[in-house]
Each structure stands twice: as C-alpha cells, then as structure tokens.
PDB file of N, CA and C in Angstrom:
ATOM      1  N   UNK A   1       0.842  -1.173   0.000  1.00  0.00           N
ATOM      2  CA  UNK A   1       0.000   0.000   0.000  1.00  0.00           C
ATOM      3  C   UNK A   1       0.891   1.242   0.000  1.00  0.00           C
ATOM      4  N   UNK A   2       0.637   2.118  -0.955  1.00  0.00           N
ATOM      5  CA  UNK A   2       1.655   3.428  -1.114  1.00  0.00           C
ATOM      6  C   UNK A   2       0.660   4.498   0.027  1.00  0.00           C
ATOM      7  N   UNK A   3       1.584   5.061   0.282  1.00  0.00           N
ATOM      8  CA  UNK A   3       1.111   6.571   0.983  1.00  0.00           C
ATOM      9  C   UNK A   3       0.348   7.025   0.491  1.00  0.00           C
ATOM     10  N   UNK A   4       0.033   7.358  -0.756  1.00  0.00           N
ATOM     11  CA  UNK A   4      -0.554   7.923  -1.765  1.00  0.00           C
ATOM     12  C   UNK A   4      -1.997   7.808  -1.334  1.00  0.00           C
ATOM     13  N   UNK A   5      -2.265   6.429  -1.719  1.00  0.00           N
ATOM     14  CA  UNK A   5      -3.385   5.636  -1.071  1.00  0.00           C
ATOM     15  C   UNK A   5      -3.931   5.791  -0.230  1.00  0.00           C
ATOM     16  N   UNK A   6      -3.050   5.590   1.051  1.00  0.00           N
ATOM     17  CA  UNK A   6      -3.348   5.855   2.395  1.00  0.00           C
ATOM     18  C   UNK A   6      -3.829   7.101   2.858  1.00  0.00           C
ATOM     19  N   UNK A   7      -3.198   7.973   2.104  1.00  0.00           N
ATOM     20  CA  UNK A   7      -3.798   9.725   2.310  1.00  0.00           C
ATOM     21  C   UNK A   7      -5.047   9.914   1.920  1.00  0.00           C
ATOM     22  N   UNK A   8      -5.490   9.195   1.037  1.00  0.00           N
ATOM     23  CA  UNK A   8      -6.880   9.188   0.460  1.00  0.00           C
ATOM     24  C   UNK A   8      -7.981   8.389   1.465  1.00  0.00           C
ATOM     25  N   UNK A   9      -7.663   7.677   1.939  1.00  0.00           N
ATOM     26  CA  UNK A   9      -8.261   7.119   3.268  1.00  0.00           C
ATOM     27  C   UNK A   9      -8.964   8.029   4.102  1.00  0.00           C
ATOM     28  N   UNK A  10     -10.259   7.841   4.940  1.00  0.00           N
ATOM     29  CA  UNK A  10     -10.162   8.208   6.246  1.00  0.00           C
ATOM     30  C   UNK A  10      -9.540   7.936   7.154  1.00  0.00           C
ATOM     31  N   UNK A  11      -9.523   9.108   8.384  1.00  0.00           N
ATOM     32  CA  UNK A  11      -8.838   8.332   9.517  1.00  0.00           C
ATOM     33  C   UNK A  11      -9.859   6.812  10.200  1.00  0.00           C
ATOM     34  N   UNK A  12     -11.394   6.666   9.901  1.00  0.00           N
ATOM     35  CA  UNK A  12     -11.227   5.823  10.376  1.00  0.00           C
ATOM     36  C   UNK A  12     -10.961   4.483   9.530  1.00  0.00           C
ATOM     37  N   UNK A  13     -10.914   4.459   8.262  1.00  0.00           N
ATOM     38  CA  UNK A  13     -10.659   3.629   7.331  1.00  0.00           C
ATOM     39  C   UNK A  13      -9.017   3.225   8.106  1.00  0.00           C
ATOM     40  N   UNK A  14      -8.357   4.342   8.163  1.00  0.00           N
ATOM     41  CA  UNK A  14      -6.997   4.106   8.498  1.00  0.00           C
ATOM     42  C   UNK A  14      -6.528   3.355   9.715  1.00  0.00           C
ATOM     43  N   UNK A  15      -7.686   3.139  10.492  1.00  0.00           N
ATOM     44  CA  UNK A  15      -7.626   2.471  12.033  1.00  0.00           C
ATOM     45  C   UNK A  15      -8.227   1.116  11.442  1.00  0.00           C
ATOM     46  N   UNK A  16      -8.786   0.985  10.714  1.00  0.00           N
ATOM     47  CA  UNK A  16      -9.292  -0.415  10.676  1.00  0.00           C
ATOM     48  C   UNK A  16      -8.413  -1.433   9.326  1.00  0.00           C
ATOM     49  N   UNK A  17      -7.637  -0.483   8.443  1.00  0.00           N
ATOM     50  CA  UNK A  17      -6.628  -1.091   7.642  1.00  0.00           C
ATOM     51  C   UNK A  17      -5.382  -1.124   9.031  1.00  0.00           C
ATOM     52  N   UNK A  18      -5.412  -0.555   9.549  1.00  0.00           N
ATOM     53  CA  UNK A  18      -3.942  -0.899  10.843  1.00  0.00           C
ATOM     54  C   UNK A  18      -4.203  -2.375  11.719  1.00  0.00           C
ATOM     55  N   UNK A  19      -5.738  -2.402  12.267  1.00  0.00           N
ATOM     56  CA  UNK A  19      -6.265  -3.668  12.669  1.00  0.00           C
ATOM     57  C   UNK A  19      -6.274  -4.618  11.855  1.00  0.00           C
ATOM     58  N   UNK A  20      -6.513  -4.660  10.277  1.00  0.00           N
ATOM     59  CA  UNK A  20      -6.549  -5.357   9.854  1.00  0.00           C
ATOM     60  C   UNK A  20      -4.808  -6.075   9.432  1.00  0.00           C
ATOM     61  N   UNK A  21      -4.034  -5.390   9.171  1.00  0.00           N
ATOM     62  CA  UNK A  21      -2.642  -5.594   8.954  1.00  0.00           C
ATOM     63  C   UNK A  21      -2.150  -6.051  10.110  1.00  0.00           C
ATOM     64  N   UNK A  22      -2.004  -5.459  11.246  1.00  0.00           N
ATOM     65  CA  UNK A  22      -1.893  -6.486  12.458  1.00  0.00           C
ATOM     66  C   UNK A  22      -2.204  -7.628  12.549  1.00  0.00           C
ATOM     67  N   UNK A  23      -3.185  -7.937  12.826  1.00  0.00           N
ATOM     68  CA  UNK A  23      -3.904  -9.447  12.151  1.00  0.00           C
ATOM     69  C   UNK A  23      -3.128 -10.107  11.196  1.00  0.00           C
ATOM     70  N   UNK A  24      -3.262  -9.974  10.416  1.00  0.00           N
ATOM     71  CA  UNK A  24      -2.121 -10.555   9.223  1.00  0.00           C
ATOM     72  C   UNK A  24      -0.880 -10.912   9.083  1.00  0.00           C
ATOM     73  N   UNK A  25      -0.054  -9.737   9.928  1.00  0.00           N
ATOM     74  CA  UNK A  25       1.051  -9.813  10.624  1.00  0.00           C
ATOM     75  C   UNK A  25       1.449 -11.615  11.949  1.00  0.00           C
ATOM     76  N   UNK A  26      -0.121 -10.907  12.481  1.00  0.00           N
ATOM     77  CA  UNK A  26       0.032 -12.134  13.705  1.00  0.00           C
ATOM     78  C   UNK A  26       0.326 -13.476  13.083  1.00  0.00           C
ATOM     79  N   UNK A  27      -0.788 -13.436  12.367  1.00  0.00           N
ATOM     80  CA  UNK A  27      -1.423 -15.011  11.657  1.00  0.00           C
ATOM     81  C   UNK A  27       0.179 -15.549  10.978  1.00  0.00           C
ATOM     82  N   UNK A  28       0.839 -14.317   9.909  1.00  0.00           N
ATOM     83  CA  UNK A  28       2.164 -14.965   8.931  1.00  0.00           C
ATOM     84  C   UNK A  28       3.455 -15.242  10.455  1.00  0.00           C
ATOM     85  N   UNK A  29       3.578 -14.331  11.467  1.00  0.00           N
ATOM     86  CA  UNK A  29       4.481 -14.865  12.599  1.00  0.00           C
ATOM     87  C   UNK A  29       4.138 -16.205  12.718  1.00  0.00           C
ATOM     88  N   UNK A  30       2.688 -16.443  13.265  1.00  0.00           N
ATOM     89  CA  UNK A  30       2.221 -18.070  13.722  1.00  0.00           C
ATOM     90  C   UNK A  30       2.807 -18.599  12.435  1.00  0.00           C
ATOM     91  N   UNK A  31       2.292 -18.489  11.404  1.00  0.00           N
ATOM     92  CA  UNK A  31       2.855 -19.878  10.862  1.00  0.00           C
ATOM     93  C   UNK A  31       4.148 -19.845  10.275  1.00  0.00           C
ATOM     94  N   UNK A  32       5.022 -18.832  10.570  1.00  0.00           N
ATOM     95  CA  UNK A  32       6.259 -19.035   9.880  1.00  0.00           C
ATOM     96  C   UNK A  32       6.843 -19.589  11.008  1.00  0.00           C
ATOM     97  N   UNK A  33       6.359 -19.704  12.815  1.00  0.00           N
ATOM     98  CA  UNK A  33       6.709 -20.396  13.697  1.00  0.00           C
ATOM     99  C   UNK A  33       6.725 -21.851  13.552  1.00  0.00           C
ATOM    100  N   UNK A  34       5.661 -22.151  12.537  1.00  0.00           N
ATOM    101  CA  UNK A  34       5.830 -23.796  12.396  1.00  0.00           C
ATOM    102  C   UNK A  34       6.225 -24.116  10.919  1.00  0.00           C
ATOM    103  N   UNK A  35       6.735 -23.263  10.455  1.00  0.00           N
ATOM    104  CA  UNK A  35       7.436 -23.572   9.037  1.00  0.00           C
ATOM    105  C   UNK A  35       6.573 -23.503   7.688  1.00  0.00           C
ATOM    106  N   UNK A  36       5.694 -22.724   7.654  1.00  0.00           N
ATOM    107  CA  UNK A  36       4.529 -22.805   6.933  1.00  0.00           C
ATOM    108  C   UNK A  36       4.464 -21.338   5.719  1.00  0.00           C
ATOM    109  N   UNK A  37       5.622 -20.670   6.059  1.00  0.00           N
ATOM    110  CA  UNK A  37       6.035 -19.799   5.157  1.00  0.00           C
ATOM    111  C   UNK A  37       6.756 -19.550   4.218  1.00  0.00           C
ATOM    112  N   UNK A  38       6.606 -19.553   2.753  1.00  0.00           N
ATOM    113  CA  UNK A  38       7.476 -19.300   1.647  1.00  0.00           C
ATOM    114  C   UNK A  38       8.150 -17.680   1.553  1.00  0.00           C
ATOM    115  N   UNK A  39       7.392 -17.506   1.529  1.00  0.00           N
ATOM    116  CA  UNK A  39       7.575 -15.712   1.516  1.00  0.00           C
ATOM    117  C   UNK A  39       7.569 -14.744   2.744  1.00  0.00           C
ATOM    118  N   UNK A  40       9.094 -14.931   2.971  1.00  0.00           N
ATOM    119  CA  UNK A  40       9.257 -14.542   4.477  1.00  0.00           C
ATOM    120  C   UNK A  40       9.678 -13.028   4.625  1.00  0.00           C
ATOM    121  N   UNK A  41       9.861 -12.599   3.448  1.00  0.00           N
ATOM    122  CA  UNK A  41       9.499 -10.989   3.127  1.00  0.00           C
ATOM    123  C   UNK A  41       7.977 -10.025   3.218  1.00  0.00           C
ATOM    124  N   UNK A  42       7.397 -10.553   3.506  1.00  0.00           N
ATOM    125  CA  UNK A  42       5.782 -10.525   3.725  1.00  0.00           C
ATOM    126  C   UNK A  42       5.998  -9.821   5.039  1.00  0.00           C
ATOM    127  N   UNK A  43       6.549 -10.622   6.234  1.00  0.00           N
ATOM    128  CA  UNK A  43       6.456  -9.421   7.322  1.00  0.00           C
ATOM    129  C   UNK A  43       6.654  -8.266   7.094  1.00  0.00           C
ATOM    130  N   UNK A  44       8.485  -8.303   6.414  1.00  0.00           N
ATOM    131  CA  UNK A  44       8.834  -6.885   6.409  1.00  0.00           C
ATOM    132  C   UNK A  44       7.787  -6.068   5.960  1.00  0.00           C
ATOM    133  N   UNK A  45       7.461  -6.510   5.084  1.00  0.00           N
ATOM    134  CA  UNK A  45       6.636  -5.543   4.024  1.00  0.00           C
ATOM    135  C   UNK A  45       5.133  -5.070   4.975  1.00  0.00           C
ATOM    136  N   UNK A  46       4.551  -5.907   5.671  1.00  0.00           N
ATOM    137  CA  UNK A  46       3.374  -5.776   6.251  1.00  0.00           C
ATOM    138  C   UNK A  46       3.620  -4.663   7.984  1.00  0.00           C
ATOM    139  N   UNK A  47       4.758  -5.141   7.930  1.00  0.00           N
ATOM    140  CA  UNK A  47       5.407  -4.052   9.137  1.00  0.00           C
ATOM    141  C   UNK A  47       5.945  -2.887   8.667  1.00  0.00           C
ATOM    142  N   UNK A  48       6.064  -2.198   7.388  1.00  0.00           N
ATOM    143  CA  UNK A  48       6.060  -0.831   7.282  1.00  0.00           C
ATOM    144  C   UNK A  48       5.240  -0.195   6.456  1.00  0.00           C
ATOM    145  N   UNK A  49       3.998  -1.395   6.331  1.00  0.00           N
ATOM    146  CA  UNK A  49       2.585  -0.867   6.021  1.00  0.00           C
ATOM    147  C   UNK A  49       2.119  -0.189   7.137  1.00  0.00           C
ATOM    148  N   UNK A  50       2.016  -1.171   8.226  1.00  0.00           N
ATOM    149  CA  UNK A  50       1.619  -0.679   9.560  1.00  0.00           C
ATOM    150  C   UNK A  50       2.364   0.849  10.021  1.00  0.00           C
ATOM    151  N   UNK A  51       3.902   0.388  10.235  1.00  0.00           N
ATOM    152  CA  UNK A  51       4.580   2.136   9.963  1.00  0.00           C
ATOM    153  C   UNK A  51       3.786   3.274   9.220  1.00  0.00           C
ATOM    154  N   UNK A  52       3.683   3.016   7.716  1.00  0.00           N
ATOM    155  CA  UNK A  52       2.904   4.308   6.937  1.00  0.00           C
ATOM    156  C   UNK A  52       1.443   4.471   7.414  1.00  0.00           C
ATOM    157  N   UNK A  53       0.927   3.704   7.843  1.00  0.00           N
ATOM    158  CA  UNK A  53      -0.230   3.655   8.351  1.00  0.00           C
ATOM    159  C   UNK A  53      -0.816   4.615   9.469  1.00  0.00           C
ATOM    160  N   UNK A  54      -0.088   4.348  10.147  1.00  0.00           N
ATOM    161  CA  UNK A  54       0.267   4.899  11.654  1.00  0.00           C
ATOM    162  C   UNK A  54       0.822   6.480  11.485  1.00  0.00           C
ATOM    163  N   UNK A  55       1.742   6.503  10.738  1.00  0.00           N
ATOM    164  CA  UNK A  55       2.401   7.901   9.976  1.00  0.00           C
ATOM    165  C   UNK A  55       1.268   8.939  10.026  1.00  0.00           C
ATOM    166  N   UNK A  56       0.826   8.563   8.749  1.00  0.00           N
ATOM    167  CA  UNK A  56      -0.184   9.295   8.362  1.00  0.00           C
ATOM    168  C   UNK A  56      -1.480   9.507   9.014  1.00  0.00           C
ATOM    169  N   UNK A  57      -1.765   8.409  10.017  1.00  0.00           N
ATOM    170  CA  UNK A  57      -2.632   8.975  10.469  1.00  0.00           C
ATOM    171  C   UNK A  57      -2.183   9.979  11.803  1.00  0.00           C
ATOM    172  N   UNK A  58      -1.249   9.797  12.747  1.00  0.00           N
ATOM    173  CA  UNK A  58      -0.828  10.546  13.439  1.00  0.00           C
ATOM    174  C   UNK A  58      -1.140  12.422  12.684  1.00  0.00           C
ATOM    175  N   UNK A  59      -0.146  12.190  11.689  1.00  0.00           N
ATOM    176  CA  UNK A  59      -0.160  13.459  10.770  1.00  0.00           C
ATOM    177  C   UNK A  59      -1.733  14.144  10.486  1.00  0.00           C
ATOM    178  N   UNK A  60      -2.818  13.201  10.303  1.00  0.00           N
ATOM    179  CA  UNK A  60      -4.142  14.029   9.932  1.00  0.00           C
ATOM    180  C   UNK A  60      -4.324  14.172  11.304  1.00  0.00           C
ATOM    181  N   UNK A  61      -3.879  13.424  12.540  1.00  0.00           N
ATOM    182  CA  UNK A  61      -4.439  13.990  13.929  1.00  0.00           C
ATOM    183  C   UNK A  61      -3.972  15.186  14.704  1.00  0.00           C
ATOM    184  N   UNK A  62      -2.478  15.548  13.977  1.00  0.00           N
ATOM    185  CA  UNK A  62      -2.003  16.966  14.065  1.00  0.00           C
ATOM    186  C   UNK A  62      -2.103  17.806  13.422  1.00  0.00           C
ATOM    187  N   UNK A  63      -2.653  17.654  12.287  1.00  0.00           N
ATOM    188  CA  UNK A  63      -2.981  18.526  11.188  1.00  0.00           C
ATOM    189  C   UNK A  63      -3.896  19.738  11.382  1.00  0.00           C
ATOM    190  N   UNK A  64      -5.261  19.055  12.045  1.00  0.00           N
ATOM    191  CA  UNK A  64      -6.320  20.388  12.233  1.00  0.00           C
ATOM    192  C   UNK A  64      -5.850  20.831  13.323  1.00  0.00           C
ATOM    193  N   UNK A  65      -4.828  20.301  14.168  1.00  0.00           N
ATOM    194  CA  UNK A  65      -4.688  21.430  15.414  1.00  0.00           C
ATOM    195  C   UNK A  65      -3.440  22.549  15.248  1.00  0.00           C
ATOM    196  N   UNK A  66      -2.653  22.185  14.127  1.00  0.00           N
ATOM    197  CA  UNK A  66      -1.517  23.060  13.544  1.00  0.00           C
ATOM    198  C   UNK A  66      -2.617  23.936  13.012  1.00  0.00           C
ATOM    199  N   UNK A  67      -3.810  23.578  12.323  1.00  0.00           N
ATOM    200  CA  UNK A  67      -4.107  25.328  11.763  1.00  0.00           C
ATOM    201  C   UNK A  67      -4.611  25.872  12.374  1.00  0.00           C
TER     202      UNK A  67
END
C-alpha cells in the first residue's frame, strides 16, 4: 500500500486497515513459527505498512490542530 493511497483514506478507514494488517502480521508470525512460510518478506513488508499507516494517520491527527 503506497502513501498515496493511504492519504486518500479516512482516519477511520486508516484504524481499521492498521487492525486489519496487524492481524495478518500475527497469523504470517504463527505460521512461519511452524514452518509454513514461503515468503518470508511478507512481514517486512506488512510491518512498514503498519509504519505508513500509523504515519499518516498521526499526521491528519495533528494537522487540524496546527491550523
């Protein structure tokens, strides 16, 4: 998911794509714990979804109080 994207989001769209990526996150840890993962680049990638995620929404939650 690009930033791009994500800016176009609501904030609460943006809380429930963060819940939902968490989740996802959990589930690929569990099974790469029992060997059940090919694509073990998937975390990384799903852990700085969560990062941009989080980013940006922080940013729209400081946004209306900067103006």
């Amino acid at each position: 998911m690009t930033s791009k994207e994500i800016r176009d989001l609501s904030p609460d769209e943006i809380t429930t794509k963060i819940r939902e990526t968490r989740e996802s996150l959990l589930q690929l840890r569990l099974r790469k714990q029992t060997g059940q993962v090919e694509k073990t680049h998937e975390i990384r990638t799903l852990r700085k979804d969560i990062a941009r995620l989080e980013t940006i929404a922080n940013q729209k939650k400081s946004a209306p109080k900067a103006a």
